[in-house]
C-alpha atoms as a PDB file:
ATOM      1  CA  UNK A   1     -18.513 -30.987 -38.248  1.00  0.00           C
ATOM      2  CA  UNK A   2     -17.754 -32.875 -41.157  1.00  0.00           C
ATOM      3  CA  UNK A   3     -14.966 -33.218 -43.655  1.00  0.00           C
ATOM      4  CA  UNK A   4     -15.685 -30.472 -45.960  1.00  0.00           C
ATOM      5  CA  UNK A   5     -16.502 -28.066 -42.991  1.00  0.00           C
ATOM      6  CA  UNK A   6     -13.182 -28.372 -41.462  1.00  0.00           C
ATOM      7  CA  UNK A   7     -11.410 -27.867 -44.843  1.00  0.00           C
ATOM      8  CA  UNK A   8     -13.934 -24.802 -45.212  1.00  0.00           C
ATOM      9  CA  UNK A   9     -12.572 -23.656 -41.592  1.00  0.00           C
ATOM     10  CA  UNK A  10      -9.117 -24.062 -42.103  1.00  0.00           C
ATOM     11  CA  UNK A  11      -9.087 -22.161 -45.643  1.00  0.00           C
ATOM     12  CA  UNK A  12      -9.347 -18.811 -44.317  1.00  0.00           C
ATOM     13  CA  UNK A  13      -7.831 -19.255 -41.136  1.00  0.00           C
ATOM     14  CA  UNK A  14      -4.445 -20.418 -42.648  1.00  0.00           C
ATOM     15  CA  UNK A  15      -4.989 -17.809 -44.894  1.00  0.00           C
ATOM     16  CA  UNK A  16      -5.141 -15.539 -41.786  1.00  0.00           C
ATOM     17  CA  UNK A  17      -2.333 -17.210 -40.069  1.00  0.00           C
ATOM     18  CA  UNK A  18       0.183 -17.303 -43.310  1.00  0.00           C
ATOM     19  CA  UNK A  19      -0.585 -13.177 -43.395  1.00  0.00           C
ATOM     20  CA  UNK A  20       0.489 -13.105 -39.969  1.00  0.00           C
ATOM     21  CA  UNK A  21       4.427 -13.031 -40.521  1.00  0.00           C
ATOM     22  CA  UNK A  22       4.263 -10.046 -43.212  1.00  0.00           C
ATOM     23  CA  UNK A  23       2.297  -8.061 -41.196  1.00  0.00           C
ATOM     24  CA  UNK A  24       4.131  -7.872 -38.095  1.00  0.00           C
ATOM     25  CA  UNK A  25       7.630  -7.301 -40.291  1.00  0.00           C
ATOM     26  CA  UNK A  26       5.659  -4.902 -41.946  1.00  0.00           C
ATOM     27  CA  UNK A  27       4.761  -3.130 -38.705  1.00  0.00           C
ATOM     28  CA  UNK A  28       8.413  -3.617 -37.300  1.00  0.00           C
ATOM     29  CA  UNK A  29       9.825  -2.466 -40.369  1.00  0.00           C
ATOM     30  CA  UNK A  30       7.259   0.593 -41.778  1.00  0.00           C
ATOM     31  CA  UNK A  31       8.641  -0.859 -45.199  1.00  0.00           C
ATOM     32  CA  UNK A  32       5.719  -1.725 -47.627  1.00  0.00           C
ATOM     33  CA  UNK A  33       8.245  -1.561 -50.856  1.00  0.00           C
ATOM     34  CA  UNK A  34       8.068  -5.533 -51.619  1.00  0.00           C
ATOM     35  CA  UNK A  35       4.344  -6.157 -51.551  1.00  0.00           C
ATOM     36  CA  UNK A  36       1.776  -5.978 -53.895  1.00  0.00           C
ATOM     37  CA  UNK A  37      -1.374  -4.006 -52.976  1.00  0.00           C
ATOM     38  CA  UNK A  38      -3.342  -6.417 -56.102  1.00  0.00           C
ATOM     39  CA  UNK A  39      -2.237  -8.693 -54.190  1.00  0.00           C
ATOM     40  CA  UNK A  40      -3.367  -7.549 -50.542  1.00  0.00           C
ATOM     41  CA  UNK A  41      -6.502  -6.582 -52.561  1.00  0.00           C
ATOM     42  CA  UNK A  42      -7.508  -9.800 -54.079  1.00  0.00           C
ATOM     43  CA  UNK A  43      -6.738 -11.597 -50.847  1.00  0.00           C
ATOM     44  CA  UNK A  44      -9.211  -8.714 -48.492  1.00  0.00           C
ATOM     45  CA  UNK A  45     -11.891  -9.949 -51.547  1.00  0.00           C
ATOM     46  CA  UNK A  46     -11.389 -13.593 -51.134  1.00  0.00           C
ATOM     47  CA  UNK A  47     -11.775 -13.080 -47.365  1.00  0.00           C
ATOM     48  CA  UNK A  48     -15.178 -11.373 -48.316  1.00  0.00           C
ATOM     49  CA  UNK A  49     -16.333 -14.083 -50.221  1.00  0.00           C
ATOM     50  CA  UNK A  50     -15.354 -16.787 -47.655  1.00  0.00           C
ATOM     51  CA  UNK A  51     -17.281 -14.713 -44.953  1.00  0.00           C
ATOM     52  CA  UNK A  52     -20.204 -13.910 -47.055  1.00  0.00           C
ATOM     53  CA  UNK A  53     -20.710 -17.651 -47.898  1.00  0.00           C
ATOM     54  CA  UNK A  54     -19.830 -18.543 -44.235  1.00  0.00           C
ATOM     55  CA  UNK A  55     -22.883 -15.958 -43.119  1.00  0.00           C
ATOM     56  CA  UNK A  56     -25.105 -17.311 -46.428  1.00  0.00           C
ATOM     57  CA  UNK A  57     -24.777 -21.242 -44.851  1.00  0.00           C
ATOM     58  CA  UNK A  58     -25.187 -19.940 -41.095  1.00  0.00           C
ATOM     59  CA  UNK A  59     -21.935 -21.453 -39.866  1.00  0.00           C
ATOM     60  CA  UNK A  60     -20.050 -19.535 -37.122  1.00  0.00           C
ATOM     61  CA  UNK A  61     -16.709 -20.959 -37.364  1.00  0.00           C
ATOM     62  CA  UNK A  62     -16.491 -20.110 -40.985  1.00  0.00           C
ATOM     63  CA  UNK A  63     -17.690 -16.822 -40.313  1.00  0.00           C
ATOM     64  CA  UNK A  64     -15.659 -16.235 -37.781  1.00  0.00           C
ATOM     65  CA  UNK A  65     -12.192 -17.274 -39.371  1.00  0.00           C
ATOM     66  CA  UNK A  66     -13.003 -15.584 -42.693  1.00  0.00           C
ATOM     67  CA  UNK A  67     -14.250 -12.633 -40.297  1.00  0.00           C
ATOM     68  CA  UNK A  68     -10.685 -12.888 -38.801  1.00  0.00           C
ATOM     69  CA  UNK A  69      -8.656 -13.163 -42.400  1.00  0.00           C
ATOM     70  CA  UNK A  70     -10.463  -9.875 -43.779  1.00  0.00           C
ATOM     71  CA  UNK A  71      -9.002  -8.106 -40.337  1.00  0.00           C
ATOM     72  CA  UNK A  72      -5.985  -9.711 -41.164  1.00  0.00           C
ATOM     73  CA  UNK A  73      -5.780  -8.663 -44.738  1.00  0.00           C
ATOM     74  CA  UNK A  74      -7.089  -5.211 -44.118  1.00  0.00           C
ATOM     75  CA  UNK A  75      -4.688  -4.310 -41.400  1.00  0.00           C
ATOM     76  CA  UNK A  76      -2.165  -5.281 -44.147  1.00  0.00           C
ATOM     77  CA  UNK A  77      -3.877  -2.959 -46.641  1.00  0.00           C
ATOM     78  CA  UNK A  78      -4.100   0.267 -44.074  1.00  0.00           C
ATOM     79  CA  UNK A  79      -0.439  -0.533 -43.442  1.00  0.00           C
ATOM     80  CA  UNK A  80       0.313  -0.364 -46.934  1.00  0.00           C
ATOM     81  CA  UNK A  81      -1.291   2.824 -47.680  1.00  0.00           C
ATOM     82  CA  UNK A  82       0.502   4.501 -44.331  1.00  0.00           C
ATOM     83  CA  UNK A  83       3.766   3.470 -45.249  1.00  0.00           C
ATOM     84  CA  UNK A  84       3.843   3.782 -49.091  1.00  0.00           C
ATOM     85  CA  UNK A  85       6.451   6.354 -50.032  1.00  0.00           C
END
């Protein structure tokens, strides 16, 4: 794996990770009323693109850690919607 696959790698599985935090206060708190569902949203279609192009260059571990953001990010976004008052 070279340099530019690991940077490739870590993108959207840092994304994933940094999520990680908001949604587990988010599911300890049911309290959606400081986050931005633009902002959920444009992060679920970044994690699209990242595991579209992962799936285009036939490379698993990109695949799999965009696969993992875009869980990440759409848990976020069903929490969102369930909790928004």
């Amino acid at each position: 794996m070279n340099t530019a696959n690991i940077i490739a790698v870590l993108a959207p599985s840092l994304n994933a990770i940094q999520i990680l935090p908001q949604l587990v206060k988010t599911w300890n708190t049911k309290s959606v009323s400081n986050l931005s569902l633009y902002t959920i949203l444009l992060m679920i279609v970044t994690n699209i693109l990242w595991l579209l192009h992962g799936i285009n260059i036939e490379d698993n571990a990109l695949t799999i850690s965009g696969g993992f953001a875009l869980i990440i990010n759409l848990i976020l976004a069903c929490l969102f919607i369930l909790y928004q008052k």
